[in-house]
Structure formats: C-alpha cells, structure tokens
PDB file of N, CA and C in Angstrom:
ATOM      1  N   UNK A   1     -22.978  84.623  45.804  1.00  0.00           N
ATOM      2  CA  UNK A   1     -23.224  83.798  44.637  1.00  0.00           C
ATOM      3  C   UNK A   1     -23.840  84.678  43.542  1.00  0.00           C
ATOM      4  N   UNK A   2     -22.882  84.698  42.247  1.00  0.00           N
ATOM      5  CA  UNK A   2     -23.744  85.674  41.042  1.00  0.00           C
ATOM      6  C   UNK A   2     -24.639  84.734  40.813  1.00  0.00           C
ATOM      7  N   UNK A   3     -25.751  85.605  40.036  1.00  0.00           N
ATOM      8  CA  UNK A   3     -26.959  84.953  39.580  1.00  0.00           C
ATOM      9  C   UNK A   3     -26.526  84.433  37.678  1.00  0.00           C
ATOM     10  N   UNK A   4     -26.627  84.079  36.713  1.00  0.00           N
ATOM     11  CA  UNK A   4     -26.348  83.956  35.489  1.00  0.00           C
ATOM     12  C   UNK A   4     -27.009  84.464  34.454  1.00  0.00           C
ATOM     13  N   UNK A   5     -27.130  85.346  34.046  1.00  0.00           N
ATOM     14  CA  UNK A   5     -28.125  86.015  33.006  1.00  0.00           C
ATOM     15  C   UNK A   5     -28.633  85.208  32.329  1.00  0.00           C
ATOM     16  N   UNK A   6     -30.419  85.712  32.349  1.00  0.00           N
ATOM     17  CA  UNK A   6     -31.150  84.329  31.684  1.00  0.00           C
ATOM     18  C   UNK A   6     -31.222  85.290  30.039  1.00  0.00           C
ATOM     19  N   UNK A   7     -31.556  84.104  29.630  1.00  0.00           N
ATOM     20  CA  UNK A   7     -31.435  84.674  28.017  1.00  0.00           C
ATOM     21  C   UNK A   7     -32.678  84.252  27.455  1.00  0.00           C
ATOM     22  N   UNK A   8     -33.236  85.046  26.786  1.00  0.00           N
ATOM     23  CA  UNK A   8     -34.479  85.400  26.179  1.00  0.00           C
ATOM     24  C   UNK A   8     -34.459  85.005  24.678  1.00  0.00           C
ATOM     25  N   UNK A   9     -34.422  83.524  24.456  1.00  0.00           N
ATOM     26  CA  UNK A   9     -34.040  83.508  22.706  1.00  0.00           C
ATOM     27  C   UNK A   9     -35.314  82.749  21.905  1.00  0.00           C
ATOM     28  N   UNK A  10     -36.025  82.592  23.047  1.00  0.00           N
ATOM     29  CA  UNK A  10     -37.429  81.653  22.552  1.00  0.00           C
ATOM     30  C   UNK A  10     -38.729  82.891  22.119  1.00  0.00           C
ATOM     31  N   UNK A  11     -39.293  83.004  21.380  1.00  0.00           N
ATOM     32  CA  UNK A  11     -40.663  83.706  21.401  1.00  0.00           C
ATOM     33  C   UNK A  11     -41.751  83.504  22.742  1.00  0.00           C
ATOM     34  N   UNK A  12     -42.312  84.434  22.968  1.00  0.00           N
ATOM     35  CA  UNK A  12     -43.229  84.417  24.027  1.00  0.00           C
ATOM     36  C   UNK A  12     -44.444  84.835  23.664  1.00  0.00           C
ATOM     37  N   UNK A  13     -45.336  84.694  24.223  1.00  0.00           N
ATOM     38  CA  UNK A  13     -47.138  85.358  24.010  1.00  0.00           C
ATOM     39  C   UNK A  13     -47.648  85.157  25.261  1.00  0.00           C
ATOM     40  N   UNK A  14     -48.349  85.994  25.666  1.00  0.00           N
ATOM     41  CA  UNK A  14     -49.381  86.242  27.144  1.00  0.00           C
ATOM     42  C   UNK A  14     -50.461  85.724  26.235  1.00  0.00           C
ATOM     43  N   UNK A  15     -51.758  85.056  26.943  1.00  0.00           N
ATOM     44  CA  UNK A  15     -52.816  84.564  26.574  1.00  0.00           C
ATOM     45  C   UNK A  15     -53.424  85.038  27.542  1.00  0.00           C
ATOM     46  N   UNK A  16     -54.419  85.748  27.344  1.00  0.00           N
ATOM     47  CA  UNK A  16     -55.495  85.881  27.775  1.00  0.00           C
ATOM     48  C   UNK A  16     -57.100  85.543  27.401  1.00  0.00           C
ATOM     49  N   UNK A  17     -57.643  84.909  28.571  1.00  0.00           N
ATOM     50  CA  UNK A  17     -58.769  84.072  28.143  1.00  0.00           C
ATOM     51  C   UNK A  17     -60.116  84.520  29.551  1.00  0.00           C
ATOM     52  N   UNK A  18     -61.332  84.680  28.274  1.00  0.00           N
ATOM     53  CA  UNK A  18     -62.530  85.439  29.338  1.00  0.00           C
ATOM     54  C   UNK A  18     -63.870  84.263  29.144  1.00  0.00           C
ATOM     55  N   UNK A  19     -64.316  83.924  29.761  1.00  0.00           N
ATOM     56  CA  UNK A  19     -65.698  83.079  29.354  1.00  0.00           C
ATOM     57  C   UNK A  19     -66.141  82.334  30.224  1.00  0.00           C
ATOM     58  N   UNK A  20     -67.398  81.761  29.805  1.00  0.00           N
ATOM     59  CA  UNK A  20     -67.935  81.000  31.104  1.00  0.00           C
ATOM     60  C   UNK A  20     -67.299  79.522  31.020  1.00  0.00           C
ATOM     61  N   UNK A  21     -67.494  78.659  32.007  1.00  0.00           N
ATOM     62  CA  UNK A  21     -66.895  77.910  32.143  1.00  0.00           C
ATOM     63  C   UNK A  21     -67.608  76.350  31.346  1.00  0.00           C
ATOM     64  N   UNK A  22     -66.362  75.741  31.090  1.00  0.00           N
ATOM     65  CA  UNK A  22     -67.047  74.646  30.077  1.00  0.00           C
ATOM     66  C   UNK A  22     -67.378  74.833  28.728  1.00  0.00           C
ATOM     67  N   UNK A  23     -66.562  76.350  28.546  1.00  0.00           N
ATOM     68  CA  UNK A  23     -66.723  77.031  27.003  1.00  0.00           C
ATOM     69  C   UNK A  23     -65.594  76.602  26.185  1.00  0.00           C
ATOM     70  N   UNK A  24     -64.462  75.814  26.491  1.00  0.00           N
ATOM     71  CA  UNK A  24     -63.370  75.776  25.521  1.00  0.00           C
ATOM     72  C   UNK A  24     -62.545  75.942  25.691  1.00  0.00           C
ATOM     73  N   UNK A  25     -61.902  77.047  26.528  1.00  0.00           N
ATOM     74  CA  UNK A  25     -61.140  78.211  26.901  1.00  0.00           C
ATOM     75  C   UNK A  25     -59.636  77.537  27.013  1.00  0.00           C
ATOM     76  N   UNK A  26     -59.604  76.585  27.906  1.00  0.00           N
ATOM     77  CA  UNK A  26     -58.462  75.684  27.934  1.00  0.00           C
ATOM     78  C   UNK A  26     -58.105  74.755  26.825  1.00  0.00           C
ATOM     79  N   UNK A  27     -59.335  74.263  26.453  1.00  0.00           N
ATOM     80  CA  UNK A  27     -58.707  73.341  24.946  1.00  0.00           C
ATOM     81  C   UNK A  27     -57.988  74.558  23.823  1.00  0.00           C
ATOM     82  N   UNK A  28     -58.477  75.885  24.033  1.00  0.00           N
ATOM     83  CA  UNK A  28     -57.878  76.512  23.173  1.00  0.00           C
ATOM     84  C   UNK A  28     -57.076  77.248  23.400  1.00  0.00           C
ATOM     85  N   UNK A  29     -56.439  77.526  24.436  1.00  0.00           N
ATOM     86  CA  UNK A  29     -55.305  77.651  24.992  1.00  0.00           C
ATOM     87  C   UNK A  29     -53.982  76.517  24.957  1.00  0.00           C
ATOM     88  N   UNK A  30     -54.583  75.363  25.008  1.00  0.00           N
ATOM     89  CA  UNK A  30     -53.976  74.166  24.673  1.00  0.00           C
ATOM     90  C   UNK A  30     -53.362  73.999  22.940  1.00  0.00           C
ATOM     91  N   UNK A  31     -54.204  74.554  22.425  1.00  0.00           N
ATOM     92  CA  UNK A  31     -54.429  74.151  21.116  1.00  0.00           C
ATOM     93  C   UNK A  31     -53.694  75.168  20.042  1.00  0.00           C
ATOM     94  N   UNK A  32     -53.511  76.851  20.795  1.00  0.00           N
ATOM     95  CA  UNK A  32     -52.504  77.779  20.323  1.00  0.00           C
ATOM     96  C   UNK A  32     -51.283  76.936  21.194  1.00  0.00           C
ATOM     97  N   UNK A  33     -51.074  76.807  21.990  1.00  0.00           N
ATOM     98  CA  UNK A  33     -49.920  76.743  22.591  1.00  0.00           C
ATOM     99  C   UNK A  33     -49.082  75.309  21.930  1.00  0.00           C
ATOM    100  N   UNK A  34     -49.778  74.826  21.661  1.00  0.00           N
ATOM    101  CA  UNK A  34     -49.323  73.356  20.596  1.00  0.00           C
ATOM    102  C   UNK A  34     -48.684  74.234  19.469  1.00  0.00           C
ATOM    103  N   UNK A  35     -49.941  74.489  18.523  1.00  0.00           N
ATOM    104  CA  UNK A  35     -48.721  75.618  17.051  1.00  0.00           C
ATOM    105  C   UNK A  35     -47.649  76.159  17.538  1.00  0.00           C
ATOM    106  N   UNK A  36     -48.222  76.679  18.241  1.00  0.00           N
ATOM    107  CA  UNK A  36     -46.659  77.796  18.424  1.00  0.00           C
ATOM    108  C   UNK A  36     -45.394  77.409  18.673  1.00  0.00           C
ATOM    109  N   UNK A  37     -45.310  75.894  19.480  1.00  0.00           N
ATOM    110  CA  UNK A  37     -44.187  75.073  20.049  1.00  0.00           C
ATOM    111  C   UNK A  37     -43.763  74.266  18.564  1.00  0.00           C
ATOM    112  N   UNK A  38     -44.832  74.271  17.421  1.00  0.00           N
ATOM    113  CA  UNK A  38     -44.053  73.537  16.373  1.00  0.00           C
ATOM    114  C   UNK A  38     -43.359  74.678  15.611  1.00  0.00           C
ATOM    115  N   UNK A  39     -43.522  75.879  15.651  1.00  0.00           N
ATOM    116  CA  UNK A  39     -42.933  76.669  14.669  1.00  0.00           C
ATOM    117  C   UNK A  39     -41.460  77.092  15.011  1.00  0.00           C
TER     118      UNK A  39
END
C-alpha cells in the first residue's frame, strides 16, 4: 500500500512555553493560536 504525500500548504509555528503554573501559559497559547487560525 503507497502512502500519499502529505502536503504542507498551511503555515505552522512551534510554541514554546516556560513558567510556573497558574501563570497563563495556556490561555496564551490558546489565545496566539486563535489569531493565527483567523489569518
């Protein structure tokens, strides 16, 4: 069975996130990842 070449046509970004916990970190990970899906 061939596999189907995946295609790469969307933008991507790695996020990386450091802090103590209960600092934000996810709402703002949440909160780039929202913009970026409207642009």
């Amino acid at each position: 069975m061939a596999k189907e070449k995946f295609e790469r046509n969307k933008p991507h970004v790695n996020v990386g996130t450091i802090g103590h916990v209960d600092h934000g970190k996810t709402t703002l990970t949440a909160a780039m990842t929202r913009v970026c899906a409207e642009v």
